[in-house]
PDB file of N, CA and C in Angstrom:
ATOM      1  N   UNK A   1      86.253-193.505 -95.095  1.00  0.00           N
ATOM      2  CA  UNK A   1      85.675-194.202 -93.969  1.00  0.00           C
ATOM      3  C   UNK A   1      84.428-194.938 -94.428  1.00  0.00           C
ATOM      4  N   UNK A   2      84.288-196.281 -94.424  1.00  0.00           N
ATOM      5  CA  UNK A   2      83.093-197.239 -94.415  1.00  0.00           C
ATOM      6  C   UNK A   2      82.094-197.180 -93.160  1.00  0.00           C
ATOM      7  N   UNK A   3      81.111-196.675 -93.833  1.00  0.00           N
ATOM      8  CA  UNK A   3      80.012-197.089 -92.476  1.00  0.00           C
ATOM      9  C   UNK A   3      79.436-198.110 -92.731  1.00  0.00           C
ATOM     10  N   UNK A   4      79.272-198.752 -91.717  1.00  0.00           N
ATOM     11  CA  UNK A   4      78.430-200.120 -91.887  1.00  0.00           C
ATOM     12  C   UNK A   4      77.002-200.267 -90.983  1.00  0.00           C
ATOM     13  N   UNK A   5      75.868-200.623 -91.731  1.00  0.00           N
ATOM     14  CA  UNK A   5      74.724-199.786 -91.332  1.00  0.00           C
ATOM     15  C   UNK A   5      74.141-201.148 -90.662  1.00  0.00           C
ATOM     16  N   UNK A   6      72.981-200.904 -89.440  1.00  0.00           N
ATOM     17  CA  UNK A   6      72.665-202.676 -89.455  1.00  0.00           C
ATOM     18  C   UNK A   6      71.633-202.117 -90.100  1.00  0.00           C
ATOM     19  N   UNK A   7      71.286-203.978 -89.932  1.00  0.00           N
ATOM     20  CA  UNK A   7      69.682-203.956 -90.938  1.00  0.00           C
ATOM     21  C   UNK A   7      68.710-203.127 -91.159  1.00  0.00           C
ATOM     22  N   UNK A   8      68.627-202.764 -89.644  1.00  0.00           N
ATOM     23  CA  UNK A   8      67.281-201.515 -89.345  1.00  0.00           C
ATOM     24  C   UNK A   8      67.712-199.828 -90.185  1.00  0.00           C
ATOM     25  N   UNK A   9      69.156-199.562 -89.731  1.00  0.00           N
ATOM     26  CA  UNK A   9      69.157-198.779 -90.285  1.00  0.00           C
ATOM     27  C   UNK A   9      69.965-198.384 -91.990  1.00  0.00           C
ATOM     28  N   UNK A  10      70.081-199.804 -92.904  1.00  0.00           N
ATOM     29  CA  UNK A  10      69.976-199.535 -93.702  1.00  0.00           C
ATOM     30  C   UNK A  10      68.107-199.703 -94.178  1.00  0.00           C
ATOM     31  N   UNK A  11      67.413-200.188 -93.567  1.00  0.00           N
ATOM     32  CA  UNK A  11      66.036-200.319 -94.191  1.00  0.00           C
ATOM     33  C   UNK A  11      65.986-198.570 -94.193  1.00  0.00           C
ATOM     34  N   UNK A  12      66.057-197.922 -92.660  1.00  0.00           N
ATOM     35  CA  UNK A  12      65.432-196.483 -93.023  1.00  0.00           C
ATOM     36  C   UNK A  12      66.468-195.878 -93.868  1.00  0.00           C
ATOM     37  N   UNK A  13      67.606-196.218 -94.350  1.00  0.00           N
ATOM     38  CA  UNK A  13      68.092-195.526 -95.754  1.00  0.00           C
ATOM     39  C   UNK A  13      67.488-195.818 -96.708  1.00  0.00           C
ATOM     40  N   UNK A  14      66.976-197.135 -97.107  1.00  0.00           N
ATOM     41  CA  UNK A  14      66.697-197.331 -98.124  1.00  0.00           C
ATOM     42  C   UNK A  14      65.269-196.867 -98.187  1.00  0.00           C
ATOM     43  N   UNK A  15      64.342-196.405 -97.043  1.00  0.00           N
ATOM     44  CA  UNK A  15      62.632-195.863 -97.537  1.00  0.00           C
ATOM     45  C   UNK A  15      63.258-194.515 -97.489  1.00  0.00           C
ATOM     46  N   UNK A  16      64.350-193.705 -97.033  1.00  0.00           N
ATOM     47  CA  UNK A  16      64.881-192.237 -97.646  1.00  0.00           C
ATOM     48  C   UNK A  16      64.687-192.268 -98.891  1.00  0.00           C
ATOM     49  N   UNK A  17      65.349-192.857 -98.724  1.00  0.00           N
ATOM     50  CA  UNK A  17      66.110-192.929-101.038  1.00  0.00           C
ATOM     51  C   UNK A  17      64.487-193.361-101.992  1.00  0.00           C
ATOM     52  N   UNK A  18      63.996-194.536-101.512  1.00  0.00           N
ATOM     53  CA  UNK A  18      62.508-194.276-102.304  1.00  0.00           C
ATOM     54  C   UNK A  18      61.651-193.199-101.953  1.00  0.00           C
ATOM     55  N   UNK A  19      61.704-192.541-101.050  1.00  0.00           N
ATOM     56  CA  UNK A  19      60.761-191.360-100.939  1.00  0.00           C
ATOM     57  C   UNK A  19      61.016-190.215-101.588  1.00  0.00           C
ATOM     58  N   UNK A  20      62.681-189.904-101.171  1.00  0.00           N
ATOM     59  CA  UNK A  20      63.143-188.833-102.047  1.00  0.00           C
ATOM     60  C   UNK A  20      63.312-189.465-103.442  1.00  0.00           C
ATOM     61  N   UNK A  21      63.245-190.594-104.442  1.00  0.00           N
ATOM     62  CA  UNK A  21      62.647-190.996-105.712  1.00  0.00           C
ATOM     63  C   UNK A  21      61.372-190.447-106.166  1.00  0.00           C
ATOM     64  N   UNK A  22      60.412-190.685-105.343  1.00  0.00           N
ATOM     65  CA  UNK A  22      58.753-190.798-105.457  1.00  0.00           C
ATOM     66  C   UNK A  22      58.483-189.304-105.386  1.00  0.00           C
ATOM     67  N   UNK A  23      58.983-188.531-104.250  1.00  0.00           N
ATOM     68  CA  UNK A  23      58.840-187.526-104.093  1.00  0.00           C
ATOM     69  C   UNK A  23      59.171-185.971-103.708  1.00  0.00           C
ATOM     70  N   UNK A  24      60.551-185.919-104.902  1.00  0.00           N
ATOM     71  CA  UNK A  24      61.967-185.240-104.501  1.00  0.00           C
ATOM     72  C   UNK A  24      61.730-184.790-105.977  1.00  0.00           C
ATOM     73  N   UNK A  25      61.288-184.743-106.993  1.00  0.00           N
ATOM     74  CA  UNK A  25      62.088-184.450-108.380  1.00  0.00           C
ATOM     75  C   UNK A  25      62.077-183.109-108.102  1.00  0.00           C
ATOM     76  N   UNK A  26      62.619-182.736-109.169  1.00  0.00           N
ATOM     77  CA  UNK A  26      63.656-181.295-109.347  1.00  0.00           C
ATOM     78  C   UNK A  26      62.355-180.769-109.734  1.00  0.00           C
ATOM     79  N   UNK A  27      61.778-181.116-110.832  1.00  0.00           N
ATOM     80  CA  UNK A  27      60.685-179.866-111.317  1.00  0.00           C
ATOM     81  C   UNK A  27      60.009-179.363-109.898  1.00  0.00           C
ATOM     82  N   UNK A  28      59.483-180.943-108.964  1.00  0.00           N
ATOM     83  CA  UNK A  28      58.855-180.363-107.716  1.00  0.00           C
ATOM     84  C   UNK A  28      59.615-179.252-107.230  1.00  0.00           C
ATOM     85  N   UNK A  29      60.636-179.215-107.310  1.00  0.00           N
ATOM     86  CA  UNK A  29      61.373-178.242-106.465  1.00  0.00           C
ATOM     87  C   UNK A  29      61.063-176.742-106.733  1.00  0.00           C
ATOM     88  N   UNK A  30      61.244-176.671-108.106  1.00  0.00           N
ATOM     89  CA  UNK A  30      61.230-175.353-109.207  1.00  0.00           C
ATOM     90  C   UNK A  30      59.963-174.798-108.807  1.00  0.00           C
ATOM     91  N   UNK A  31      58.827-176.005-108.864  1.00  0.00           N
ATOM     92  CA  UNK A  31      57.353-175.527-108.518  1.00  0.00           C
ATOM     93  C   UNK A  31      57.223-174.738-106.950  1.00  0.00           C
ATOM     94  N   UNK A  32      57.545-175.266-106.199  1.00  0.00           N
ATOM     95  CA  UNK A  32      57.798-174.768-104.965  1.00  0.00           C
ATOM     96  C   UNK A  32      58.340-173.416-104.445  1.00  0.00           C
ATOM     97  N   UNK A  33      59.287-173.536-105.409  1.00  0.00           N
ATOM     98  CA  UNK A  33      60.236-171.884-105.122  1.00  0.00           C
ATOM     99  C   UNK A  33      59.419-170.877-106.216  1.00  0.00           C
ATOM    100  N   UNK A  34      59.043-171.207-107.546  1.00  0.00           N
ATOM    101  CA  UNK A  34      58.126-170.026-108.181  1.00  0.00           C
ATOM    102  C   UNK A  34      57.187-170.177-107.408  1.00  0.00           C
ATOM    103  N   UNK A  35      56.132-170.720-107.224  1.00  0.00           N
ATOM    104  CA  UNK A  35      55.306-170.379-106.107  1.00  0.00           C
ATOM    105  C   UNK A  35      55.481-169.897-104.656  1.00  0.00           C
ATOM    106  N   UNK A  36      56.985-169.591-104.331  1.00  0.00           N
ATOM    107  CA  UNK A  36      57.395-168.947-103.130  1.00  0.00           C
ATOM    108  C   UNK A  36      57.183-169.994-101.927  1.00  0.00           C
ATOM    109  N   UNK A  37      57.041-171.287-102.111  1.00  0.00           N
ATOM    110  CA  UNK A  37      56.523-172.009-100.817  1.00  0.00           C
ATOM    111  C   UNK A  37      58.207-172.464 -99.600  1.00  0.00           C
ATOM    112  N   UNK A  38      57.672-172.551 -98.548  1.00  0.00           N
ATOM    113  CA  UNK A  38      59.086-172.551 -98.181  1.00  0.00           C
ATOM    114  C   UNK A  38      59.373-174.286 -98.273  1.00  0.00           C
ATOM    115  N   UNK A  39      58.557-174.993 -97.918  1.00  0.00           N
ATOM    116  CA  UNK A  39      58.495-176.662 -98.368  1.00  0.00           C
ATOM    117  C   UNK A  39      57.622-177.303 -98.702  1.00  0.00           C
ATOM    118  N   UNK A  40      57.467-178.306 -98.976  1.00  0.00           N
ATOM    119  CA  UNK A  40      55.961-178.817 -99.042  1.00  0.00           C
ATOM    120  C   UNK A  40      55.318-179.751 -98.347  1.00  0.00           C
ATOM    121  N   UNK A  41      54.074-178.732 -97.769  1.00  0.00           N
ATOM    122  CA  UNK A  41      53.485-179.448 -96.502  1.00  0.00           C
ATOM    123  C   UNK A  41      53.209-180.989 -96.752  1.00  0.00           C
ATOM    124  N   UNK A  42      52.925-181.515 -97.804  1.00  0.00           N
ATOM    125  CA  UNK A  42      52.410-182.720 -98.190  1.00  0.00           C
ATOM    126  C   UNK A  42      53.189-183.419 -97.040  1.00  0.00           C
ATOM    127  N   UNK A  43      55.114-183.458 -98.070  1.00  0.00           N
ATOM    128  CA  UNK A  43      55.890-184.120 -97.883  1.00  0.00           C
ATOM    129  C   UNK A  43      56.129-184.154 -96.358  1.00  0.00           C
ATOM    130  N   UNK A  44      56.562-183.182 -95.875  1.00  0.00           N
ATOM    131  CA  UNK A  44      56.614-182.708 -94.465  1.00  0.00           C
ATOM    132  C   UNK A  44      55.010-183.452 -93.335  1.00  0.00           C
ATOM    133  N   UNK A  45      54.103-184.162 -93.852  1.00  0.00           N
ATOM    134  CA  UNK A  45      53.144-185.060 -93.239  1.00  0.00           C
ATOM    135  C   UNK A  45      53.878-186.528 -93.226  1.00  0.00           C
ATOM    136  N   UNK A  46      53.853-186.938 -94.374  1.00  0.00           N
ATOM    137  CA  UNK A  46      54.465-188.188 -94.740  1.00  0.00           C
ATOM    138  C   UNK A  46      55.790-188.125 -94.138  1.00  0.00           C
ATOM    139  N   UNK A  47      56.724-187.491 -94.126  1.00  0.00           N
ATOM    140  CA  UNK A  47      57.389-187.814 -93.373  1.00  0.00           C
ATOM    141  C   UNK A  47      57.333-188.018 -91.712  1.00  0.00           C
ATOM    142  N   UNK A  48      56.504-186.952 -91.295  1.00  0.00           N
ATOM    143  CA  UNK A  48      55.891-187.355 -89.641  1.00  0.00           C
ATOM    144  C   UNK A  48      55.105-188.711 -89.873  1.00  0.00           C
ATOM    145  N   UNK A  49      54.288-188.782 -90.697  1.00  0.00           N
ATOM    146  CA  UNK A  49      53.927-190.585 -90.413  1.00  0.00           C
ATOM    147  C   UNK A  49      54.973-191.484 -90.689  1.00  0.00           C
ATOM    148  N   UNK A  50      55.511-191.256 -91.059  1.00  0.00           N
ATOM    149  CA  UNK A  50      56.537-192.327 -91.096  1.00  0.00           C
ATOM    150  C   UNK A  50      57.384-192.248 -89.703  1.00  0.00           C
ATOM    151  N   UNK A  51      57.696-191.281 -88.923  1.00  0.00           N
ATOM    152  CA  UNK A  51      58.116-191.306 -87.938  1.00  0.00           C
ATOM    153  C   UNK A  51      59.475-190.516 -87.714  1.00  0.00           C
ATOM    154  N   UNK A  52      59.760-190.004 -89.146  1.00  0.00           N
ATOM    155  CA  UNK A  52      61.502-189.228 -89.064  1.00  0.00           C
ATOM    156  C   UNK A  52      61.230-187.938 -88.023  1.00  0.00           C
ATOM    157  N   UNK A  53      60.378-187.560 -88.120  1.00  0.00           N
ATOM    158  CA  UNK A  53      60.322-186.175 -87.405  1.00  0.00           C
ATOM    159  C   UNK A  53      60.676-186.510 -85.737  1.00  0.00           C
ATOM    160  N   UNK A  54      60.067-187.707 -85.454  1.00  0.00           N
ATOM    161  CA  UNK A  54      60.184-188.213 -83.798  1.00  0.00           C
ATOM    162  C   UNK A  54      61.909-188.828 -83.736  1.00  0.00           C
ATOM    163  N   UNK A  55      62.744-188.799 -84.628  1.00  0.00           N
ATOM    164  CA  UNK A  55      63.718-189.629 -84.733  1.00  0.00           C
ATOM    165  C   UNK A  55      64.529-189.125 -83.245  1.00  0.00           C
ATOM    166  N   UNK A  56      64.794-187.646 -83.196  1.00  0.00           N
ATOM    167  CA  UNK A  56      66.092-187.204 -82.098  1.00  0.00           C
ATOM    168  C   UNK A  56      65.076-187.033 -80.692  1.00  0.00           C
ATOM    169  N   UNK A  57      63.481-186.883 -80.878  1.00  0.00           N
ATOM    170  CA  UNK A  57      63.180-186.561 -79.512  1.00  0.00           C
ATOM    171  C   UNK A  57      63.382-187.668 -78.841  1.00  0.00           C
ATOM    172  N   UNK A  58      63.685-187.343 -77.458  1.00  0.00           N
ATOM    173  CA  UNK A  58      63.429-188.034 -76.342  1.00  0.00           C
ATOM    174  C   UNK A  58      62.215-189.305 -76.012  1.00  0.00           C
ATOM    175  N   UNK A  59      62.695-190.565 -76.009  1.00  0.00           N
ATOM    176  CA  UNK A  59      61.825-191.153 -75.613  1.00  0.00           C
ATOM    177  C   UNK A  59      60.630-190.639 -74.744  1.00  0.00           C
ATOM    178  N   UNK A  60      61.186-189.981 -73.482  1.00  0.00           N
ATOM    179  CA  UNK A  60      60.207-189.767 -72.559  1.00  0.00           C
ATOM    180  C   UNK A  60      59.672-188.352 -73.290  1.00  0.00           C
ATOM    181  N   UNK A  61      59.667-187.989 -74.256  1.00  0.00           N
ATOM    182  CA  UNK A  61      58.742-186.279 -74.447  1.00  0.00           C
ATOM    183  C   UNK A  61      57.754-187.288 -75.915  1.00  0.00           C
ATOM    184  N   UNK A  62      57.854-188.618 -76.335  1.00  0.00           N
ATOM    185  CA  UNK A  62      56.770-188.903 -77.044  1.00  0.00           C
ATOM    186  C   UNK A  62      57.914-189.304 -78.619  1.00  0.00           C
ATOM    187  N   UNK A  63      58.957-189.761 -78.628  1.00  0.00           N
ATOM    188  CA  UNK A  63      60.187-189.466 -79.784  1.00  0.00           C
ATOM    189  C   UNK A  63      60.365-191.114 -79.677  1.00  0.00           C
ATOM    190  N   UNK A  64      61.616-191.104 -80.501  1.00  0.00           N
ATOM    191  CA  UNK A  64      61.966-192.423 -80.551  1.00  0.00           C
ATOM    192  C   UNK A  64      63.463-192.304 -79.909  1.00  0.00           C
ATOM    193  N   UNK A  65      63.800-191.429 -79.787  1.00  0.00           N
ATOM    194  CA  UNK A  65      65.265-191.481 -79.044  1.00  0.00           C
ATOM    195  C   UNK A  65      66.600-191.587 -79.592  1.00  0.00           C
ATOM    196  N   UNK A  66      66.405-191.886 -81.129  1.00  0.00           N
ATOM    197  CA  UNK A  66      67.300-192.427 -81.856  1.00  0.00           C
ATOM    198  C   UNK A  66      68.362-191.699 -82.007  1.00  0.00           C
ATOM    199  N   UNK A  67      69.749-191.931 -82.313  1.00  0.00           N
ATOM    200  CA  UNK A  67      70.974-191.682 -82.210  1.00  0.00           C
ATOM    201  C   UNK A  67      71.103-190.749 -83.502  1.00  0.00           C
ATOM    202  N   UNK A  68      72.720-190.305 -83.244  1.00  0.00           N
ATOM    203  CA  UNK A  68      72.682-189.268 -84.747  1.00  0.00           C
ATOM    204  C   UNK A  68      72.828-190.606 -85.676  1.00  0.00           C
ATOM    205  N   UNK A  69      73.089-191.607 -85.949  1.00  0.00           N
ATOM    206  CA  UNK A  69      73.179-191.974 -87.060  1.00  0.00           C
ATOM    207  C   UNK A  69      71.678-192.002 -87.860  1.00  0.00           C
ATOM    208  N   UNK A  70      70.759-192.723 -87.559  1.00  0.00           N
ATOM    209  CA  UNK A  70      70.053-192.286 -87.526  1.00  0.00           C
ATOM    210  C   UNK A  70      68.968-191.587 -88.542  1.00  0.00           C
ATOM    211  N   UNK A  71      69.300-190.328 -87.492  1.00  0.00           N
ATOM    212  CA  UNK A  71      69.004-188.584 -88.486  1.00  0.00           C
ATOM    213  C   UNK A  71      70.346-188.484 -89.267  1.00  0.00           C
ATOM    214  N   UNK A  72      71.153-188.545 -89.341  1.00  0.00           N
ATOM    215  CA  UNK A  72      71.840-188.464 -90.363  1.00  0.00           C
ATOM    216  C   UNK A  72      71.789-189.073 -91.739  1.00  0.00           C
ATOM    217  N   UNK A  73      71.181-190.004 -91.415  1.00  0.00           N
ATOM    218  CA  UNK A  73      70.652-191.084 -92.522  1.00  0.00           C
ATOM    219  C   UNK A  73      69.816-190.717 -93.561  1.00  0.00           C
ATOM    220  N   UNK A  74      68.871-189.790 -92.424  1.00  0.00           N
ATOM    221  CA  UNK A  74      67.148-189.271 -93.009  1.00  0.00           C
ATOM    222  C   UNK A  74      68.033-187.692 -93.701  1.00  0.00           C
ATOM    223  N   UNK A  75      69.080-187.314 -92.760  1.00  0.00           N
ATOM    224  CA  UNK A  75      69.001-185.593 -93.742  1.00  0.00           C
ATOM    225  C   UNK A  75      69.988-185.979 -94.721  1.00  0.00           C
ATOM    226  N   UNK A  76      71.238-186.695 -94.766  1.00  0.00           N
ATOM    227  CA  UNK A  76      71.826-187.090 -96.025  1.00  0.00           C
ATOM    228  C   UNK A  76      70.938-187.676 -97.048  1.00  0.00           C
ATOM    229  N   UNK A  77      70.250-187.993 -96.988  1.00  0.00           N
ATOM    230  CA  UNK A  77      68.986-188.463 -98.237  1.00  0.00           C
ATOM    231  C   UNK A  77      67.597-187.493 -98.287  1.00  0.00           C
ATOM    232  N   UNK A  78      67.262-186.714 -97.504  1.00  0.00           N
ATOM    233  CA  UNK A  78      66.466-185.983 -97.908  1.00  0.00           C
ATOM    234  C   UNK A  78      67.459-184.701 -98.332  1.00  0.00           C
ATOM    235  N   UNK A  79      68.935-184.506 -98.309  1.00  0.00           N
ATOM    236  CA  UNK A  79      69.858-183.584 -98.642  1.00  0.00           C
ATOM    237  C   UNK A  79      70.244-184.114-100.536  1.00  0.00           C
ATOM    238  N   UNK A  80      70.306-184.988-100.218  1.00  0.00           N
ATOM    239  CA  UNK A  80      70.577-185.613-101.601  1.00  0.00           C
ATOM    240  C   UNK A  80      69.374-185.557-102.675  1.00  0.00           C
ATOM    241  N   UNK A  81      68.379-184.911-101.982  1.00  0.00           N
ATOM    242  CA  UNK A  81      67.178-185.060-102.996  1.00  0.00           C
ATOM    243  C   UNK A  81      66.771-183.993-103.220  1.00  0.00           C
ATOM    244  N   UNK A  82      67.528-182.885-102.564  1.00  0.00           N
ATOM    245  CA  UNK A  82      67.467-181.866-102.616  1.00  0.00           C
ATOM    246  C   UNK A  82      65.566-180.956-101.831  1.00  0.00           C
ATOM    247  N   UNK A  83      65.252-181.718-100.997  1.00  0.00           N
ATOM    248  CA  UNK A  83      63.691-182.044-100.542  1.00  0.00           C
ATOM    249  C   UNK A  83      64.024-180.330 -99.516  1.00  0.00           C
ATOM    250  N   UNK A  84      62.893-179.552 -99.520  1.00  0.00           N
ATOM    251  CA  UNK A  84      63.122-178.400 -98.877  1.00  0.00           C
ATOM    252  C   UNK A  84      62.938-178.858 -97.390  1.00  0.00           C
ATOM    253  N   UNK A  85      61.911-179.467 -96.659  1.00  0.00           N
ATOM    254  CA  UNK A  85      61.316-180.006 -95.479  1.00  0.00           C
ATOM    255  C   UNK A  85      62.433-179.237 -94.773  1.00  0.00           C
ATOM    256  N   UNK A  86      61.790-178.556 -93.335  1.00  0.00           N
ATOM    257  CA  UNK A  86      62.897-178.041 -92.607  1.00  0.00           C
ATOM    258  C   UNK A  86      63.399-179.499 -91.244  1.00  0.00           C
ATOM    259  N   UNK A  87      63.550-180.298 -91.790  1.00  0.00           N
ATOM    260  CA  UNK A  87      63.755-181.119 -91.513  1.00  0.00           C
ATOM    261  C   UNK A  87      65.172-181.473 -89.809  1.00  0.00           C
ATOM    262  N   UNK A  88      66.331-181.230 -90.414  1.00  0.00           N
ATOM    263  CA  UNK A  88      67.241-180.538 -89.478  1.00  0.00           C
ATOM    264  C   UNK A  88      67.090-179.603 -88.456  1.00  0.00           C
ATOM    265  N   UNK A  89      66.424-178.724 -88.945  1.00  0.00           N
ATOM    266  CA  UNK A  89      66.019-177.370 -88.261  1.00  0.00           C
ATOM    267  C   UNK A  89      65.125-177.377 -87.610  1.00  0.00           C
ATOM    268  N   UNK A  90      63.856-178.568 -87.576  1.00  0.00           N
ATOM    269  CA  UNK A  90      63.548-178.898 -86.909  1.00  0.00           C
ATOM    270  C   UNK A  90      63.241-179.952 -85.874  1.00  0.00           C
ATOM    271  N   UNK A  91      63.351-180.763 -86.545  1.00  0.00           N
ATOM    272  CA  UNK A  91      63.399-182.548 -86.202  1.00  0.00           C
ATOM    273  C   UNK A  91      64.949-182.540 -85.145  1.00  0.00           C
ATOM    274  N   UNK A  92      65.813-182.141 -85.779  1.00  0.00           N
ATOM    275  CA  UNK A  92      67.329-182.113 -85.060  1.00  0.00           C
ATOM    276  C   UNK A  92      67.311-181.570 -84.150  1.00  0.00           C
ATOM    277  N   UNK A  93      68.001-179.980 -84.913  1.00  0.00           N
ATOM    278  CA  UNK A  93      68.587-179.135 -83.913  1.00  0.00           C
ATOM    279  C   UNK A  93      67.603-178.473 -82.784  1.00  0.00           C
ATOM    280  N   UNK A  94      66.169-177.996 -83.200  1.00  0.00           N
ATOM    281  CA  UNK A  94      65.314-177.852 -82.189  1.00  0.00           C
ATOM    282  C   UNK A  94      65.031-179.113 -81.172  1.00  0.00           C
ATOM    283  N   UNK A  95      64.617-179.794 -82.036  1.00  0.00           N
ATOM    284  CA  UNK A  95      64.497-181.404 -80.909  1.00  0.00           C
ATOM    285  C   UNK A  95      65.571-181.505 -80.226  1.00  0.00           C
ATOM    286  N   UNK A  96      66.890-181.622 -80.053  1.00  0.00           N
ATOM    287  CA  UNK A  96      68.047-181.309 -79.310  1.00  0.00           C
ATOM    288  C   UNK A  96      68.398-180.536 -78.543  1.00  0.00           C
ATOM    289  N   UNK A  97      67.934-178.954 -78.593  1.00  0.00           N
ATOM    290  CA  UNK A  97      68.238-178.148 -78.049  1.00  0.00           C
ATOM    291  C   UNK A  97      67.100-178.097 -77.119  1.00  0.00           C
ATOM    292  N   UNK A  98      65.837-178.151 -77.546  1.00  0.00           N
ATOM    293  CA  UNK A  98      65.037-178.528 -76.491  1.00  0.00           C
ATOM    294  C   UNK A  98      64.683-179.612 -75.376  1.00  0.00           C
ATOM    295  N   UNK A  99      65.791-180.575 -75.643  1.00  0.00           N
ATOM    296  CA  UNK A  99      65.745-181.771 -74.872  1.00  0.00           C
ATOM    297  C   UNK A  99      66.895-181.435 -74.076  1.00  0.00           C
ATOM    298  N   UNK A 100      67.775-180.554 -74.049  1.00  0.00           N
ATOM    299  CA  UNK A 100      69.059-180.090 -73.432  1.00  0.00           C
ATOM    300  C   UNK A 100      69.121-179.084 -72.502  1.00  0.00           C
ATOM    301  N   UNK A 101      67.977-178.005 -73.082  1.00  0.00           N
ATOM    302  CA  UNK A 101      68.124-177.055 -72.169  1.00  0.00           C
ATOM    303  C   UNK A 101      66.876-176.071 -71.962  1.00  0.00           C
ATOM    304  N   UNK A 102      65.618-177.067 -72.003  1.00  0.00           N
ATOM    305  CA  UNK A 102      64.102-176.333 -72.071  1.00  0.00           C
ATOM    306  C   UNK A 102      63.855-175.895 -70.845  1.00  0.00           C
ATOM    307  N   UNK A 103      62.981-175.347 -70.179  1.00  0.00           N
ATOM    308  CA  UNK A 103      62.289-175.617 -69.075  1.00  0.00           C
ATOM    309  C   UNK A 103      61.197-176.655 -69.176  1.00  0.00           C
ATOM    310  N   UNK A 104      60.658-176.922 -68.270  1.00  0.00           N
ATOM    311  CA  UNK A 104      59.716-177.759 -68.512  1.00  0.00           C
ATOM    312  C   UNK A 104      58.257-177.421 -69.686  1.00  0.00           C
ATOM    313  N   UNK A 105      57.785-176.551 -69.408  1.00  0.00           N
ATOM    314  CA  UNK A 105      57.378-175.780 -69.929  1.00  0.00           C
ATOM    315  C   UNK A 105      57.300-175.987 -71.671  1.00  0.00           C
ATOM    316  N   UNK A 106      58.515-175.877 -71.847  1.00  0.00           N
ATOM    317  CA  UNK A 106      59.567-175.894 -73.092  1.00  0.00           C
ATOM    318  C   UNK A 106      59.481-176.845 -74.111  1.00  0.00           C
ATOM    319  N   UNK A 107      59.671-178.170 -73.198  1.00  0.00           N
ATOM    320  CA  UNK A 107      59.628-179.558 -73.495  1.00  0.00           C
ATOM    321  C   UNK A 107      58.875-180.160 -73.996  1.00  0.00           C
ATOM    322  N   UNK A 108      57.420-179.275 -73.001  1.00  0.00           N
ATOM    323  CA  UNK A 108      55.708-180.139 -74.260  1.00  0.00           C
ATOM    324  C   UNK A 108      56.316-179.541 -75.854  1.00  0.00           C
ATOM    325  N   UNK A 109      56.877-178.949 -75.529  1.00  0.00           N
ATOM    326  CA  UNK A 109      56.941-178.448 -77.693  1.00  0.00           C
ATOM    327  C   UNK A 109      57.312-179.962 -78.621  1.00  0.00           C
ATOM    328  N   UNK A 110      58.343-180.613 -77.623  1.00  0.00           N
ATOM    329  CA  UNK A 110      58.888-181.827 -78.026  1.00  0.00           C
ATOM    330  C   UNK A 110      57.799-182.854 -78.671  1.00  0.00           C
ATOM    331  N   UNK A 111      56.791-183.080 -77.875  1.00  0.00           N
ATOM    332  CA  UNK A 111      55.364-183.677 -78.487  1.00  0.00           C
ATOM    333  C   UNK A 111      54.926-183.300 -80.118  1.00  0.00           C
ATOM    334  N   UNK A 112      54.813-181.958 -80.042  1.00  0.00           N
ATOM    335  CA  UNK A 112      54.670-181.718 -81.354  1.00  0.00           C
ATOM    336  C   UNK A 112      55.520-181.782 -82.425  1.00  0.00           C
ATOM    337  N   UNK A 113      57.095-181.724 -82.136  1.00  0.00           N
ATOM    338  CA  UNK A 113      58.095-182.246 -83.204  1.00  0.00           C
ATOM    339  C   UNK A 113      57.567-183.411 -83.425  1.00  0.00           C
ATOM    340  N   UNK A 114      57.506-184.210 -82.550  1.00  0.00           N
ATOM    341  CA  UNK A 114      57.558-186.019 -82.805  1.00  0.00           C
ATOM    342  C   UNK A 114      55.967-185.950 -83.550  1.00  0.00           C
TER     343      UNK A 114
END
């Protein structure tokens, strides 16, 4: 199956793929796990400025709203780089599940994903 990406979202494939270049190598990785870290906070900033973390929330909780393609884009390339960031686990499936079935209450959490 061919996906065919538009412009916008081959651009955010292509700043995946240079980030996980710049800041994905393997030794980083090695360093991370002997030092017991579960990811690295650095990376896990830079990626919230850049905006992946807001990708699945809800427009209205402070997100960008964006579709799975998307986040799929951002975890197949931060997957490919082998990058620890709990990225999915949180950006996704929490951002999802909390936009589905929070209380209100619930929902300010959404602010802080994005």
């Amino acid at each position: 199956m061919t996906l065919i990406l538009t412009p916008e979202q081959q651009m955010l494939a292509d700043t995946v793929e240079r980030f996980v270049r710049e800041h994905g190598s393997f030794e980083q990785w090695r360093r991370l796990t002997a030092a017991g870290h579960a990811f690295d906070e650095a990376n896990w900033r830079r990626m919230a400025d850049m905006g992946w973390l807001a990708l699945a929330v809800p427009e209205a909780d402070g997100g960008f709203g964006a579709g799975a393609r998307e986040t799929v884009i951002v975890a197949e390339g931060l997957g490919r780089g082998l990058l620890r960031e709990p990225f999915v686990g949180t950006s996704v499936l929490a951002a999802r599940l909390l936009a589905q079935a929070a209380s209100p209450q619930q929902r300010e959490l959404l602010g802080g994903i994005a």
